[in-house]
N, C-alpha and C. Protein backbone atom coordinates (compact mmCIF):
# COMPACT_ATOMS: atom_id res chain seq x y z
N UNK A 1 0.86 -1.16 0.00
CA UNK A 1 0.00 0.00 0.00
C UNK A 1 0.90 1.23 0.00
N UNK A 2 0.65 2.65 -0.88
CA UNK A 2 1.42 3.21 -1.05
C UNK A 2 0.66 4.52 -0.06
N UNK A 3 2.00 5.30 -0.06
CA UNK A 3 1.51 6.52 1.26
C UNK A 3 0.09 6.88 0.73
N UNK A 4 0.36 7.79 -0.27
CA UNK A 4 -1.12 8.48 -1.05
C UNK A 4 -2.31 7.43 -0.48
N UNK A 5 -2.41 5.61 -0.76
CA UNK A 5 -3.29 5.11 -0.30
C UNK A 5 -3.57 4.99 1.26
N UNK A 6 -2.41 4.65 1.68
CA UNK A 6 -2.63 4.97 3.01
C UNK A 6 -3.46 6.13 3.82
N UNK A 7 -2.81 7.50 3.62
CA UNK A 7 -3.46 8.40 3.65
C UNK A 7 -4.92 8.84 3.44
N UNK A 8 -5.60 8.01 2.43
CA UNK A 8 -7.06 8.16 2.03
C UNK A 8 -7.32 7.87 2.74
N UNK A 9 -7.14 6.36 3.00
CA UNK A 9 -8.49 5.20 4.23
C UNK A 9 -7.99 6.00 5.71
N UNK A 10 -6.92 6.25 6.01
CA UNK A 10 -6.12 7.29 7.43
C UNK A 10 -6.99 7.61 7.60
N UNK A 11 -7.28 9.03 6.63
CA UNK A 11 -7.91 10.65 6.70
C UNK A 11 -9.36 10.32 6.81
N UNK A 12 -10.00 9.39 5.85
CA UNK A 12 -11.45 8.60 5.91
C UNK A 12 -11.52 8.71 7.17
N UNK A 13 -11.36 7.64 7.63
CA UNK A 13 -11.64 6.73 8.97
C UNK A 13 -11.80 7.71 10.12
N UNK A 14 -10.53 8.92 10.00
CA UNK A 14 -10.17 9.32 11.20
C UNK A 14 -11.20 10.74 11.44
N UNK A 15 -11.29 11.30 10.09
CA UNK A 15 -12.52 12.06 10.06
C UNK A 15 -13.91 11.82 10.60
N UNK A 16 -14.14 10.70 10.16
CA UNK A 16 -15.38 10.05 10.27
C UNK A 16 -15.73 9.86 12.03
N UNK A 17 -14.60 9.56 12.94
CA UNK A 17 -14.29 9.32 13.85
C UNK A 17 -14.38 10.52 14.46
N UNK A 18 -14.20 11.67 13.75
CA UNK A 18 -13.78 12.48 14.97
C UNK A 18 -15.49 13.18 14.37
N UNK A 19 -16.20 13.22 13.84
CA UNK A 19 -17.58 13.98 13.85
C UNK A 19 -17.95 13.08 14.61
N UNK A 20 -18.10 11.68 14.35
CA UNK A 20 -19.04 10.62 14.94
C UNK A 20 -19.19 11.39 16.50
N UNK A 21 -17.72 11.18 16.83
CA UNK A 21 -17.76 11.63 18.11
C UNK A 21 -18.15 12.92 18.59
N UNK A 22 -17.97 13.95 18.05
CA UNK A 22 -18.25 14.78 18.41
C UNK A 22 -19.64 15.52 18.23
N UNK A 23 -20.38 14.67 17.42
CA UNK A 23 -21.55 14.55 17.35
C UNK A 23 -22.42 14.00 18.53
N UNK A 24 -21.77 12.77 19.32
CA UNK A 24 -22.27 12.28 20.26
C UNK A 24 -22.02 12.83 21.72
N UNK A 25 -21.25 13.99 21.60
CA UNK A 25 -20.81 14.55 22.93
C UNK A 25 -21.26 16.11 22.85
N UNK A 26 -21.96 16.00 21.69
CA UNK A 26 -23.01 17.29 21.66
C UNK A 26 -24.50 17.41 21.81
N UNK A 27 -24.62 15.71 21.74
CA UNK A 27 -25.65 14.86 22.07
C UNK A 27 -25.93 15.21 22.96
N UNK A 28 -24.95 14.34 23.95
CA UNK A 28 -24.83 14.10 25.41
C UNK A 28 -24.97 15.40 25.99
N UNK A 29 -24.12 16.44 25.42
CA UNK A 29 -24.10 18.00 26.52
C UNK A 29 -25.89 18.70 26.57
N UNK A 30 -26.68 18.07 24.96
CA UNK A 30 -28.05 18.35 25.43
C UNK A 30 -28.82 17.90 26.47
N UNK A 31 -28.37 16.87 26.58
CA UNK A 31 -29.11 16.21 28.03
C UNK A 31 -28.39 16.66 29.21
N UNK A 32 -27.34 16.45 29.26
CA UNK A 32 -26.71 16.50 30.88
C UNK A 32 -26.39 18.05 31.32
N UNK A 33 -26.04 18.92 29.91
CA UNK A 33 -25.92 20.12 30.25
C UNK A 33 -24.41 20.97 30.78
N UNK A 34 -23.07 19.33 30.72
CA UNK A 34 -21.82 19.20 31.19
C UNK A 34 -21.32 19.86 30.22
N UNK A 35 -20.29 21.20 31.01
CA UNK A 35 -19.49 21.76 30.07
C UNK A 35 -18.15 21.10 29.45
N UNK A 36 -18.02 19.82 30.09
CA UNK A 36 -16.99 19.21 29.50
C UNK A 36 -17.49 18.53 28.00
N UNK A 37 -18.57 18.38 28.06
CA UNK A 37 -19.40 17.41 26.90
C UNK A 37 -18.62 18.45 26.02
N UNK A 38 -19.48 19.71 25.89
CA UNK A 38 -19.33 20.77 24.90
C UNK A 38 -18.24 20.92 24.25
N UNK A 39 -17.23 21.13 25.03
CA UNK A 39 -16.18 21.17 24.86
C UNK A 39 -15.41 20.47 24.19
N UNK A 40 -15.56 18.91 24.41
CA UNK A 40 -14.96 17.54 23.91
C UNK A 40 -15.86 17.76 22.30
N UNK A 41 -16.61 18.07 21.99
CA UNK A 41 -17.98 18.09 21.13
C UNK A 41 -17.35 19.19 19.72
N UNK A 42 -16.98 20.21 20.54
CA UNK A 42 -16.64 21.43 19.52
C UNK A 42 -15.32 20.67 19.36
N UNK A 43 -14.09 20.42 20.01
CA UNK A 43 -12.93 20.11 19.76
C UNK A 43 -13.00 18.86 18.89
N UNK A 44 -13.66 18.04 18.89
CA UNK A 44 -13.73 16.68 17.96
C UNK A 44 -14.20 17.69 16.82
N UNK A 45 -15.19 18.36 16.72
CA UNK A 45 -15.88 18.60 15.16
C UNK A 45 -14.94 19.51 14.34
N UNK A 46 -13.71 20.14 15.65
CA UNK A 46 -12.74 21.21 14.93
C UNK A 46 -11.74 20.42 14.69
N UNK A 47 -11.41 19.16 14.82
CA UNK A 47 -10.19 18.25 15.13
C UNK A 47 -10.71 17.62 13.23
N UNK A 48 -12.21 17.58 13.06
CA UNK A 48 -12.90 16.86 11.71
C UNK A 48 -12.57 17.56 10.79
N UNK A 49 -12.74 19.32 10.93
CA UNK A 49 -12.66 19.88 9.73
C UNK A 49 -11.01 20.07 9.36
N UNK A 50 -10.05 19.90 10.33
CA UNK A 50 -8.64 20.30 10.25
C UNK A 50 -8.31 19.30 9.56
N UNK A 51 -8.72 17.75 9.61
CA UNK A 51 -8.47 16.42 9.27
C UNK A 51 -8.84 16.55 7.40
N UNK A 52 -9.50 17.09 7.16
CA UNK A 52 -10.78 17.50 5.79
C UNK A 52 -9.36 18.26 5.42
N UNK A 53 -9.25 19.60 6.05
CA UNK A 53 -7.96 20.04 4.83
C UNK A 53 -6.92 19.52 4.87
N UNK A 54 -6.56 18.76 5.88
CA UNK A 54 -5.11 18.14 5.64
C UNK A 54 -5.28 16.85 4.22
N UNK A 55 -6.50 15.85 4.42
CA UNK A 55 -6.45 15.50 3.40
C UNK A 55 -6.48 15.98 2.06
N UNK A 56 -6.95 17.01 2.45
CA UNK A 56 -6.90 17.84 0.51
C UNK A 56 -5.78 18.41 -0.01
N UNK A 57 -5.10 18.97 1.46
CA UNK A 57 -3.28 19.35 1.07
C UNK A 57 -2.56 17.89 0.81
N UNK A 58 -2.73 16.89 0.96
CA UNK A 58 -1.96 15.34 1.13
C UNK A 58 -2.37 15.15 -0.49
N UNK A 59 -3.44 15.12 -0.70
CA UNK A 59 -4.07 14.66 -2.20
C UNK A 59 -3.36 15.91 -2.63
N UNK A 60 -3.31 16.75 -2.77
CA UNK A 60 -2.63 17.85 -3.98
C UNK A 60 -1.17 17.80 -3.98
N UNK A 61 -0.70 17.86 -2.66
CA UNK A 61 0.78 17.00 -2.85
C UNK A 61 1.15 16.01 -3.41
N UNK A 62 0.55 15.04 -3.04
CA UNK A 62 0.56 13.75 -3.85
C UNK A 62 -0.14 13.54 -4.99
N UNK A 63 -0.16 14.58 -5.57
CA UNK A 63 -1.27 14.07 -7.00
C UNK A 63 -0.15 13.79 -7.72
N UNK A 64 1.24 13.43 -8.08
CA UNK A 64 1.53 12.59 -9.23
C UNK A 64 2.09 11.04 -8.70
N UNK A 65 1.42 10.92 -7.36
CA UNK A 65 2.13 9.76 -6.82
C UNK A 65 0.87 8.52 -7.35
N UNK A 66 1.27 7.10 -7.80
CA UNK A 66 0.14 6.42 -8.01
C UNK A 66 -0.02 5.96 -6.77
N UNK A 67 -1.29 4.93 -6.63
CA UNK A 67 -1.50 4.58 -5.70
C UNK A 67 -1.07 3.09 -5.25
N UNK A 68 -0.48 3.02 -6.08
CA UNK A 68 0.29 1.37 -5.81
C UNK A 68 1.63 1.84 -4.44
């Protein structure tokens, strides 16, 4: 597996991971009302979008690399 591929399923996964979560701890801060929820909640969804441009700087760097 070559970096460029690596990097896709990485950036996928880890994105996906960090809304999931921070989706669910924004959940949670509606019910319980814990300022730690919030907190954990905004930082995962800001941790998602930073993850989003790094993959797009990785893909434009690597655009003449194949994926083998």
């Amino acid at each position: 597996m070559s970096l460029k591929a690596f990097h896709i399923v990485f950036v996928i996964a880890s994105t996906l991971l960090a809304f999931g979560f921070g989706g669910w701890m924004l959940l949670d801060y509606r019910d319980e009302q814990a300022g730690w929820q919030l907190a954990l909640g905004v930082s995962s969804l800001a941790s998602g979008v930073g993850l989003l441009a790094y993959g797009r700087y990785v893909l434009k760097k690597l655009k003449n690399v194949s994926y083998l």
